[in-house]
PDB file of N, CA and C in Angstrom:
ATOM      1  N   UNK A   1      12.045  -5.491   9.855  1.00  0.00           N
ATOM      2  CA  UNK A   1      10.981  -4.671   9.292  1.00  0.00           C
ATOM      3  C   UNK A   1      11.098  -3.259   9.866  1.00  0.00           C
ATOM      4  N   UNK A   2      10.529  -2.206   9.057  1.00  0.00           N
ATOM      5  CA  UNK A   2      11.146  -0.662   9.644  1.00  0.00           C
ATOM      6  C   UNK A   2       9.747  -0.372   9.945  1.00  0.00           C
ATOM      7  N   UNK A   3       9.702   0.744  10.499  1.00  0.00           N
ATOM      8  CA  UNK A   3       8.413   1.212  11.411  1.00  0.00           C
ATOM      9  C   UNK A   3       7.492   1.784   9.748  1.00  0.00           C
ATOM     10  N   UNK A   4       7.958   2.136   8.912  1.00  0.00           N
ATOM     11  CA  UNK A   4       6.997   2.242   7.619  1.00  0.00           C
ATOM     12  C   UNK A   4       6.361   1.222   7.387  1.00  0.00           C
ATOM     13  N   UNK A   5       7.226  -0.101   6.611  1.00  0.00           N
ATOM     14  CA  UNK A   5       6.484  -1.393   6.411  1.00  0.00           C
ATOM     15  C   UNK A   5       5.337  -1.896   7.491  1.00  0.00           C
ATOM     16  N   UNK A   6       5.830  -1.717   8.207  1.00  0.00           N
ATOM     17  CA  UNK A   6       5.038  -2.202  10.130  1.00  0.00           C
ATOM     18  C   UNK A   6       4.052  -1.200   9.701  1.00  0.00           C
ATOM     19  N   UNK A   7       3.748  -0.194   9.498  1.00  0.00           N
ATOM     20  CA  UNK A   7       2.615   1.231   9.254  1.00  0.00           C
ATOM     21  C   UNK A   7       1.986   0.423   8.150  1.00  0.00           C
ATOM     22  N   UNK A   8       2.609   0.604   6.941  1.00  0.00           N
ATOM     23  CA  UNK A   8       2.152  -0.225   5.825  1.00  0.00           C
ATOM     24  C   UNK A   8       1.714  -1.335   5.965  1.00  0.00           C
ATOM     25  N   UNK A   9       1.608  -2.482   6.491  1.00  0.00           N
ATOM     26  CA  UNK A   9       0.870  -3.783   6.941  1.00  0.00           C
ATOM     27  C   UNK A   9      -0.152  -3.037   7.787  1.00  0.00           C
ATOM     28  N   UNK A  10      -0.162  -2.224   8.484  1.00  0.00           N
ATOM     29  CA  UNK A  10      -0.778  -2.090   9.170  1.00  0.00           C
ATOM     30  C   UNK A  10      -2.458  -1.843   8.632  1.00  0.00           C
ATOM     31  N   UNK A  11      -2.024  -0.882   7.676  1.00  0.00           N
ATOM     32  CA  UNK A  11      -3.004  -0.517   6.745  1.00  0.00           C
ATOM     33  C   UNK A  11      -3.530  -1.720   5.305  1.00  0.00           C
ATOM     34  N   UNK A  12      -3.072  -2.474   5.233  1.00  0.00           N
ATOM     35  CA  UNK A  12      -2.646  -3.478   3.954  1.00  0.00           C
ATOM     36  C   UNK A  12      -3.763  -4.440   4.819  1.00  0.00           C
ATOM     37  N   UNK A  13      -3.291  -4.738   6.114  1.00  0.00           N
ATOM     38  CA  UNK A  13      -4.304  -5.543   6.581  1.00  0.00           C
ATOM     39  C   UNK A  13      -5.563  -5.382   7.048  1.00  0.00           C
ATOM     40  N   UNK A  14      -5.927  -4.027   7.473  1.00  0.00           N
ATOM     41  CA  UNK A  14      -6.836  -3.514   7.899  1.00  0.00           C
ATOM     42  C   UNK A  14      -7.773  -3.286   6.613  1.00  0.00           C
ATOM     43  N   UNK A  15      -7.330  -3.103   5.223  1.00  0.00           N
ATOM     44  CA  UNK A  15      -8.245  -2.587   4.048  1.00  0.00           C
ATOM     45  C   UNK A  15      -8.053  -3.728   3.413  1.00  0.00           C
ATOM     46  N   UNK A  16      -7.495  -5.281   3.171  1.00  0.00           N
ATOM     47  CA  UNK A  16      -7.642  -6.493   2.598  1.00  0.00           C
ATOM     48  C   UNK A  16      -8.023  -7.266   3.689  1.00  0.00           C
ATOM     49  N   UNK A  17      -8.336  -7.220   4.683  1.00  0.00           N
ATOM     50  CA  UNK A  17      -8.385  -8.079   5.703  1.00  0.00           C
ATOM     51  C   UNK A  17      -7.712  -9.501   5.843  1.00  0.00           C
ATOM     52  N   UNK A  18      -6.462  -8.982   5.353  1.00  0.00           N
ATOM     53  CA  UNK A  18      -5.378 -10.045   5.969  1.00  0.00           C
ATOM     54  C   UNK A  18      -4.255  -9.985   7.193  1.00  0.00           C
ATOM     55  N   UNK A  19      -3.708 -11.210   7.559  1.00  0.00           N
ATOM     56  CA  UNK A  19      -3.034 -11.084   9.165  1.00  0.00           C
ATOM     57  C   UNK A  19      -1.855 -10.645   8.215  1.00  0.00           C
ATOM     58  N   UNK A  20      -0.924  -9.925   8.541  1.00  0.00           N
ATOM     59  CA  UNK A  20       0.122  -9.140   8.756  1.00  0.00           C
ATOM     60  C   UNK A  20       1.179 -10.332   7.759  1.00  0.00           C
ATOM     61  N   UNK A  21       1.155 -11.319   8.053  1.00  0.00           N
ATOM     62  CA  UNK A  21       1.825 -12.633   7.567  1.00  0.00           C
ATOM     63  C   UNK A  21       1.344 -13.021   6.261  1.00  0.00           C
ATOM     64  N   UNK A  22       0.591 -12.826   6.097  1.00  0.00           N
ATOM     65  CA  UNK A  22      -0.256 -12.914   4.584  1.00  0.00           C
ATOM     66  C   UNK A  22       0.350 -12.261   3.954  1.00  0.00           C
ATOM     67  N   UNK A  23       1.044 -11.039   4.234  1.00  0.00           N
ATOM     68  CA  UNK A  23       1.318  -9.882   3.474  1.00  0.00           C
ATOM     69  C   UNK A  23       2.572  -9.596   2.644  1.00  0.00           C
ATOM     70  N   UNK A  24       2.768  -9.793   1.697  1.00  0.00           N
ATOM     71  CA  UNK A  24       4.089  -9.981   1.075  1.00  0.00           C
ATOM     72  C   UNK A  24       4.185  -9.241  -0.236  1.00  0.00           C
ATOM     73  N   UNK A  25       5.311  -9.030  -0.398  1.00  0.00           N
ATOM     74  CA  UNK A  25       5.951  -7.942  -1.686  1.00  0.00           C
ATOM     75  C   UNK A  25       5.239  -8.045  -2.978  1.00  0.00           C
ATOM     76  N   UNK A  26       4.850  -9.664  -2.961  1.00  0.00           N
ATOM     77  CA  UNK A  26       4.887 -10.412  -4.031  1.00  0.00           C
ATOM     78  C   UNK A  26       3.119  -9.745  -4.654  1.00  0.00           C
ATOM     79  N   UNK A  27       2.634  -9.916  -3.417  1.00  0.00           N
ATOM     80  CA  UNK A  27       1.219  -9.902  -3.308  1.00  0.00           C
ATOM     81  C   UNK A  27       0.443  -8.508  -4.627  1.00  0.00           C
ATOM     82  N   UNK A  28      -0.205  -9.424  -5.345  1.00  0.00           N
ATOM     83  CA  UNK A  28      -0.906  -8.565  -6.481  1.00  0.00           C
ATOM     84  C   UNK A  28      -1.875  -7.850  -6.900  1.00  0.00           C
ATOM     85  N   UNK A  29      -2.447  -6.815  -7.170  1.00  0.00           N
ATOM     86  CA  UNK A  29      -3.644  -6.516  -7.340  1.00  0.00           C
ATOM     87  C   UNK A  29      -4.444  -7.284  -8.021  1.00  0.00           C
ATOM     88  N   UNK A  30      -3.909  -7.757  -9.740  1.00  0.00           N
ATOM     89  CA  UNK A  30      -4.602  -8.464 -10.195  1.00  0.00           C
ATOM     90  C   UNK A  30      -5.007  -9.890  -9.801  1.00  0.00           C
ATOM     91  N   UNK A  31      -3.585 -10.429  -8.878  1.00  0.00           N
ATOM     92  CA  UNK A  31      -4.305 -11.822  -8.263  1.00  0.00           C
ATOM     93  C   UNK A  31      -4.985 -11.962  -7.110  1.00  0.00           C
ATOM     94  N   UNK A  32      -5.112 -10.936  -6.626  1.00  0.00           N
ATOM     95  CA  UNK A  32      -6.131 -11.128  -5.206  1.00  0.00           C
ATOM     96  C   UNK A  32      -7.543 -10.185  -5.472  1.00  0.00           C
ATOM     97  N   UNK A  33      -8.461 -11.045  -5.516  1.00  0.00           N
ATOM     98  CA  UNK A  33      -9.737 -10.036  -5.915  1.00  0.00           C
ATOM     99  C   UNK A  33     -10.414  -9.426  -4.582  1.00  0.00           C
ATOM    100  N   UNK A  34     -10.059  -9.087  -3.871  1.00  0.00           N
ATOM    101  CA  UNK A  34     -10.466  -7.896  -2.795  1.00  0.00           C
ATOM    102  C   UNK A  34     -10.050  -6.801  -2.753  1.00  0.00           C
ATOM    103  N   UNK A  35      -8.806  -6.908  -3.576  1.00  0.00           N
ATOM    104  CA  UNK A  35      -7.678  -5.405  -3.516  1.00  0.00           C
ATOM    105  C   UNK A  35      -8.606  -5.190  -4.631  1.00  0.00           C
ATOM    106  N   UNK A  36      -9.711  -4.694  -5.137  1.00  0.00           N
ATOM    107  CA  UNK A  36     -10.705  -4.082  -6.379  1.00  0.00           C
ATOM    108  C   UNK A  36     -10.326  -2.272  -6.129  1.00  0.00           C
ATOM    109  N   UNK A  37     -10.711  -1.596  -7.007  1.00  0.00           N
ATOM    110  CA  UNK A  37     -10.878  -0.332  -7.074  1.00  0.00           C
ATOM    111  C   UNK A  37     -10.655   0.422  -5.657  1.00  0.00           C
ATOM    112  N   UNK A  38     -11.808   0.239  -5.331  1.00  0.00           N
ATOM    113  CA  UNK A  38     -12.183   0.730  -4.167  1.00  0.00           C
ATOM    114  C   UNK A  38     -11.362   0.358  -3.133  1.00  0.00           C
ATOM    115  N   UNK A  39     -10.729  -0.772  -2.964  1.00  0.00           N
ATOM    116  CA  UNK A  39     -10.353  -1.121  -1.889  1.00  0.00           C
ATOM    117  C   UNK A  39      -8.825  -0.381  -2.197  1.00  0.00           C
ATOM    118  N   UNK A  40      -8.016  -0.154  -3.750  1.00  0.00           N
ATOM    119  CA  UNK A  40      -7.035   0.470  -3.951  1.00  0.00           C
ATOM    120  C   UNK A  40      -6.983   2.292  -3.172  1.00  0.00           C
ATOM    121  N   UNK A  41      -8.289   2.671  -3.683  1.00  0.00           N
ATOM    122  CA  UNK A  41      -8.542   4.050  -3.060  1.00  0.00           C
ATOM    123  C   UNK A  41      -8.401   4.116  -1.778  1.00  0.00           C
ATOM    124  N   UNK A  42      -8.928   3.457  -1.017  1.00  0.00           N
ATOM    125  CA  UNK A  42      -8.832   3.823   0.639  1.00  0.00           C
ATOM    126  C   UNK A  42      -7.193   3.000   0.932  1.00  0.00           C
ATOM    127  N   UNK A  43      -7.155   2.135   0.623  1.00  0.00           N
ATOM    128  CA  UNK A  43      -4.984   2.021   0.787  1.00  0.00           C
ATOM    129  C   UNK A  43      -4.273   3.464   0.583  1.00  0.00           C
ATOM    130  N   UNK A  44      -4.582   4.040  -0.993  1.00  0.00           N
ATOM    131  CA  UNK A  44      -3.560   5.227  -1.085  1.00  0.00           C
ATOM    132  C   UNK A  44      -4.220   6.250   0.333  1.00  0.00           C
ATOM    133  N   UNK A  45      -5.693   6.177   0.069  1.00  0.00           N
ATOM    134  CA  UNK A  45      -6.291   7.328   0.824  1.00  0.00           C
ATOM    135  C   UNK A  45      -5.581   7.147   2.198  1.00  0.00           C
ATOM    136  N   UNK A  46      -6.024   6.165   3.041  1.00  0.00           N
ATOM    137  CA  UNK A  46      -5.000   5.435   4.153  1.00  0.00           C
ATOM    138  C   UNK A  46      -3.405   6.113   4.042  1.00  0.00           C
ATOM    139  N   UNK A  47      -2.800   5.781   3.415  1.00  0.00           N
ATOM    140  CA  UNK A  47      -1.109   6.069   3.264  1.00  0.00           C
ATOM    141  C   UNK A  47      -0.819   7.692   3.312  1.00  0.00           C
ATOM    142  N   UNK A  48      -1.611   8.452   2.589  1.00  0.00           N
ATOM    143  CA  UNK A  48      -1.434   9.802   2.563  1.00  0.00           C
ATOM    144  C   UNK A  48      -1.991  10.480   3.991  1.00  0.00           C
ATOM    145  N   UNK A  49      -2.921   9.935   4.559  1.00  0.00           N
ATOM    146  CA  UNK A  49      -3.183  10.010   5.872  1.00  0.00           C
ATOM    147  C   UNK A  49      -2.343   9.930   6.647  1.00  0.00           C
ATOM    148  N   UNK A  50      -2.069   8.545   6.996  1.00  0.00           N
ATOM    149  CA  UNK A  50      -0.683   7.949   7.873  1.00  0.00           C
ATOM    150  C   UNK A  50       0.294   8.957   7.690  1.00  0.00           C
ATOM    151  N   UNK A  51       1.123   8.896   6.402  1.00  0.00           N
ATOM    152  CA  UNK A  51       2.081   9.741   6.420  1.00  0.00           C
ATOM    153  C   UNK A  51       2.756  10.873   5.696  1.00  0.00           C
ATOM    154  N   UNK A  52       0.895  11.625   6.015  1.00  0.00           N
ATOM    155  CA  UNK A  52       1.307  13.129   5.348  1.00  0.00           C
ATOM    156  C   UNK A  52       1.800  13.239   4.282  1.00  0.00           C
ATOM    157  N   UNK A  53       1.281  12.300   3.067  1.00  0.00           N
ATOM    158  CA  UNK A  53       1.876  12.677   1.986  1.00  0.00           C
ATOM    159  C   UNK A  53       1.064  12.813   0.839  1.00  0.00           C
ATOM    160  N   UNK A  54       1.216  13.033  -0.287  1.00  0.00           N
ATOM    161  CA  UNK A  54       0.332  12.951  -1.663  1.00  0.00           C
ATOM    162  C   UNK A  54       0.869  12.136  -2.458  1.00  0.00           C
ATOM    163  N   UNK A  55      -0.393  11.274  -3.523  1.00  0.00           N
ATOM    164  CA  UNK A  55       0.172  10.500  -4.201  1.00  0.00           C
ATOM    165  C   UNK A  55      -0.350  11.153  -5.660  1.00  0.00           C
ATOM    166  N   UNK A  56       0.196  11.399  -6.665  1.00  0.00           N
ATOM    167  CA  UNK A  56      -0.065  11.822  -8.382  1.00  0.00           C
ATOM    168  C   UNK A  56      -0.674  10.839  -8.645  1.00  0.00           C
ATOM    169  N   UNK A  57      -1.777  10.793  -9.419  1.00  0.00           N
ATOM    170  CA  UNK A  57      -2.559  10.177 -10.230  1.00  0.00           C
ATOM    171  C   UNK A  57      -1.797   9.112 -10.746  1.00  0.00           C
ATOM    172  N   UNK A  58      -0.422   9.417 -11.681  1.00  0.00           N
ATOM    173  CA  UNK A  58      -0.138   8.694 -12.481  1.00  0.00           C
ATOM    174  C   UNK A  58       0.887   7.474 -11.541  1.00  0.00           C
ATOM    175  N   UNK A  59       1.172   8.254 -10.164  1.00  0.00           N
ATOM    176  CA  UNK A  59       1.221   6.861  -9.443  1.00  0.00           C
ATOM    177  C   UNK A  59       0.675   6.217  -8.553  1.00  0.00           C
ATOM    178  N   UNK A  60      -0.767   6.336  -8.670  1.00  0.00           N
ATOM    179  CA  UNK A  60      -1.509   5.262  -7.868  1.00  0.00           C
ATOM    180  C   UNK A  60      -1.920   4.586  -8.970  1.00  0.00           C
ATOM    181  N   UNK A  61      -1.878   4.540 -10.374  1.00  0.00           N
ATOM    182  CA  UNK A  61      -2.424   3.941 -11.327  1.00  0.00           C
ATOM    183  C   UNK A  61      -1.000   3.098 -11.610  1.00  0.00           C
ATOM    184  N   UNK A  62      -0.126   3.378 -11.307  1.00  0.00           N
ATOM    185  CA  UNK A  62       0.886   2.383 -11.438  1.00  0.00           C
ATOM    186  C   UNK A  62       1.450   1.524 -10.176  1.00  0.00           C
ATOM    187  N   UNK A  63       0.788   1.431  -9.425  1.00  0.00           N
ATOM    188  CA  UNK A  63       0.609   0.574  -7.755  1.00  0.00           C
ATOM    189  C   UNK A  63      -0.266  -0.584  -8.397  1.00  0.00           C
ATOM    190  N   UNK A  64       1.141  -1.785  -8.570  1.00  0.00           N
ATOM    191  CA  UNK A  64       0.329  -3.429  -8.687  1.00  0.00           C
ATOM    192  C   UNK A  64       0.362  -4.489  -7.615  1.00  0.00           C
ATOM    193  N   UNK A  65       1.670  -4.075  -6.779  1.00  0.00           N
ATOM    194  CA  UNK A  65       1.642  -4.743  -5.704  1.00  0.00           C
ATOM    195  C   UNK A  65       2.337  -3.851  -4.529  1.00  0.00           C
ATOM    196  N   UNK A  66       2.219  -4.818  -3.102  1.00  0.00           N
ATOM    197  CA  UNK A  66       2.918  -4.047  -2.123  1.00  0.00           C
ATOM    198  C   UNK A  66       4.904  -4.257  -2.549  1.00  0.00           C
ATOM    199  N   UNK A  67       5.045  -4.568  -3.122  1.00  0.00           N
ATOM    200  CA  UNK A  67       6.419  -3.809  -3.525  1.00  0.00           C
ATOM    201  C   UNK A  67       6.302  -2.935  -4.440  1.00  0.00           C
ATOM    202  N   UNK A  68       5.137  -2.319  -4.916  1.00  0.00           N
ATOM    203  CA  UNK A  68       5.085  -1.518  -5.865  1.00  0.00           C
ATOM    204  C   UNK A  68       5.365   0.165  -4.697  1.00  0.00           C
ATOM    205  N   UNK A  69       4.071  -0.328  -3.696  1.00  0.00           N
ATOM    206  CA  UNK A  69       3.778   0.550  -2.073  1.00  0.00           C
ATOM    207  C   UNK A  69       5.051   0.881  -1.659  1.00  0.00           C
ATOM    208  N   UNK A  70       5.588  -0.303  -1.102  1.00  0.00           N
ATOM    209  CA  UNK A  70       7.027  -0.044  -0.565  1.00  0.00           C
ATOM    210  C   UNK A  70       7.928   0.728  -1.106  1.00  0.00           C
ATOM    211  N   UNK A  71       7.977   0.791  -2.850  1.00  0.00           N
ATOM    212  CA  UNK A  71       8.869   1.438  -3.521  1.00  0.00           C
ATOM    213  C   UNK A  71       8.830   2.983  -3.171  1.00  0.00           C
ATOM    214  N   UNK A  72       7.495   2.845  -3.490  1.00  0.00           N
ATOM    215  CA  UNK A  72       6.876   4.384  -3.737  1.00  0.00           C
ATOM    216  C   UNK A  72       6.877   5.196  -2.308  1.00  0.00           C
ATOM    217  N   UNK A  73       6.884   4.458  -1.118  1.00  0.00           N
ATOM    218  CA  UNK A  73       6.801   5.080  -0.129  1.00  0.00           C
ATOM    219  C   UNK A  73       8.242   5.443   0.061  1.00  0.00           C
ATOM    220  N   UNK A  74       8.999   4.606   0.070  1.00  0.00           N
ATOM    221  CA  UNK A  74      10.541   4.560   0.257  1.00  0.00           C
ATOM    222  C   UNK A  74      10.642   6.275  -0.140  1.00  0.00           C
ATOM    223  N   UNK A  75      10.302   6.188  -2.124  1.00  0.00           N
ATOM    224  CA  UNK A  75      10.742   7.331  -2.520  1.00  0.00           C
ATOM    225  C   UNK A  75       9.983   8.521  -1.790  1.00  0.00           C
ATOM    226  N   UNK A  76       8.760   8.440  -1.683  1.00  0.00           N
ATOM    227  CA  UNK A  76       7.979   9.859  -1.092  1.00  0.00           C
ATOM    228  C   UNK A  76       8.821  10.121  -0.104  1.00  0.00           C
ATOM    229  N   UNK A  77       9.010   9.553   1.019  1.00  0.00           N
ATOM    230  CA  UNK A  77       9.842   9.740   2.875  1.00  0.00           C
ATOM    231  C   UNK A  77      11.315   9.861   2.926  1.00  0.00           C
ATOM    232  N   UNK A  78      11.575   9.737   1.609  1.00  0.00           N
ATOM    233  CA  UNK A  78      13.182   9.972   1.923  1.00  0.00           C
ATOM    234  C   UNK A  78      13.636  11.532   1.728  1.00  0.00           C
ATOM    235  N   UNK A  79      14.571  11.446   2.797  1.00  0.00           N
ATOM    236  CA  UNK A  79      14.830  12.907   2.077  1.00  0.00           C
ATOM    237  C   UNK A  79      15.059  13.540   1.623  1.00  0.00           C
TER     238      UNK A  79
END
């Protein structure tokens, strides 16, 4: 695991309140009903915090799962 993902759980668990192990690629917005609206907003809000970045409208509306996160972070941090 790279020190992003490890950041990313970090936050994933802290705003779904799941253990770190719970947390997987697979994991869905539409199938887990705690990840709701709100709880999507403070994740991106969270992430742009953490790591200084901005997210476009048109991709936090396309964030369905944490491999959706992972993707998107990958692309924002690279250089």
């Amino acid at each position: 695991m790279t020190e992003i993902e490890d950041r990313l759980l970090d936050i994933l668990s802290k705003v779904l309140l799941l253990e770190k192990h719970e947390i997987s690629d697979e994991l869905k917005r539409k199938d887990f009903e705690p990840w709701d609206s709100m709880a999507h907003f403070i994740i991106v809000s969270e992430l742009e915090n953490e790591f200084e970045i901005f997210f476009e409208d048109e991709e936090v509306v396309d964030i369905w799962s944490v491999g959706d996160l992972k993707a998107l972070l990958r692309k924002k941090l690279s250089p």
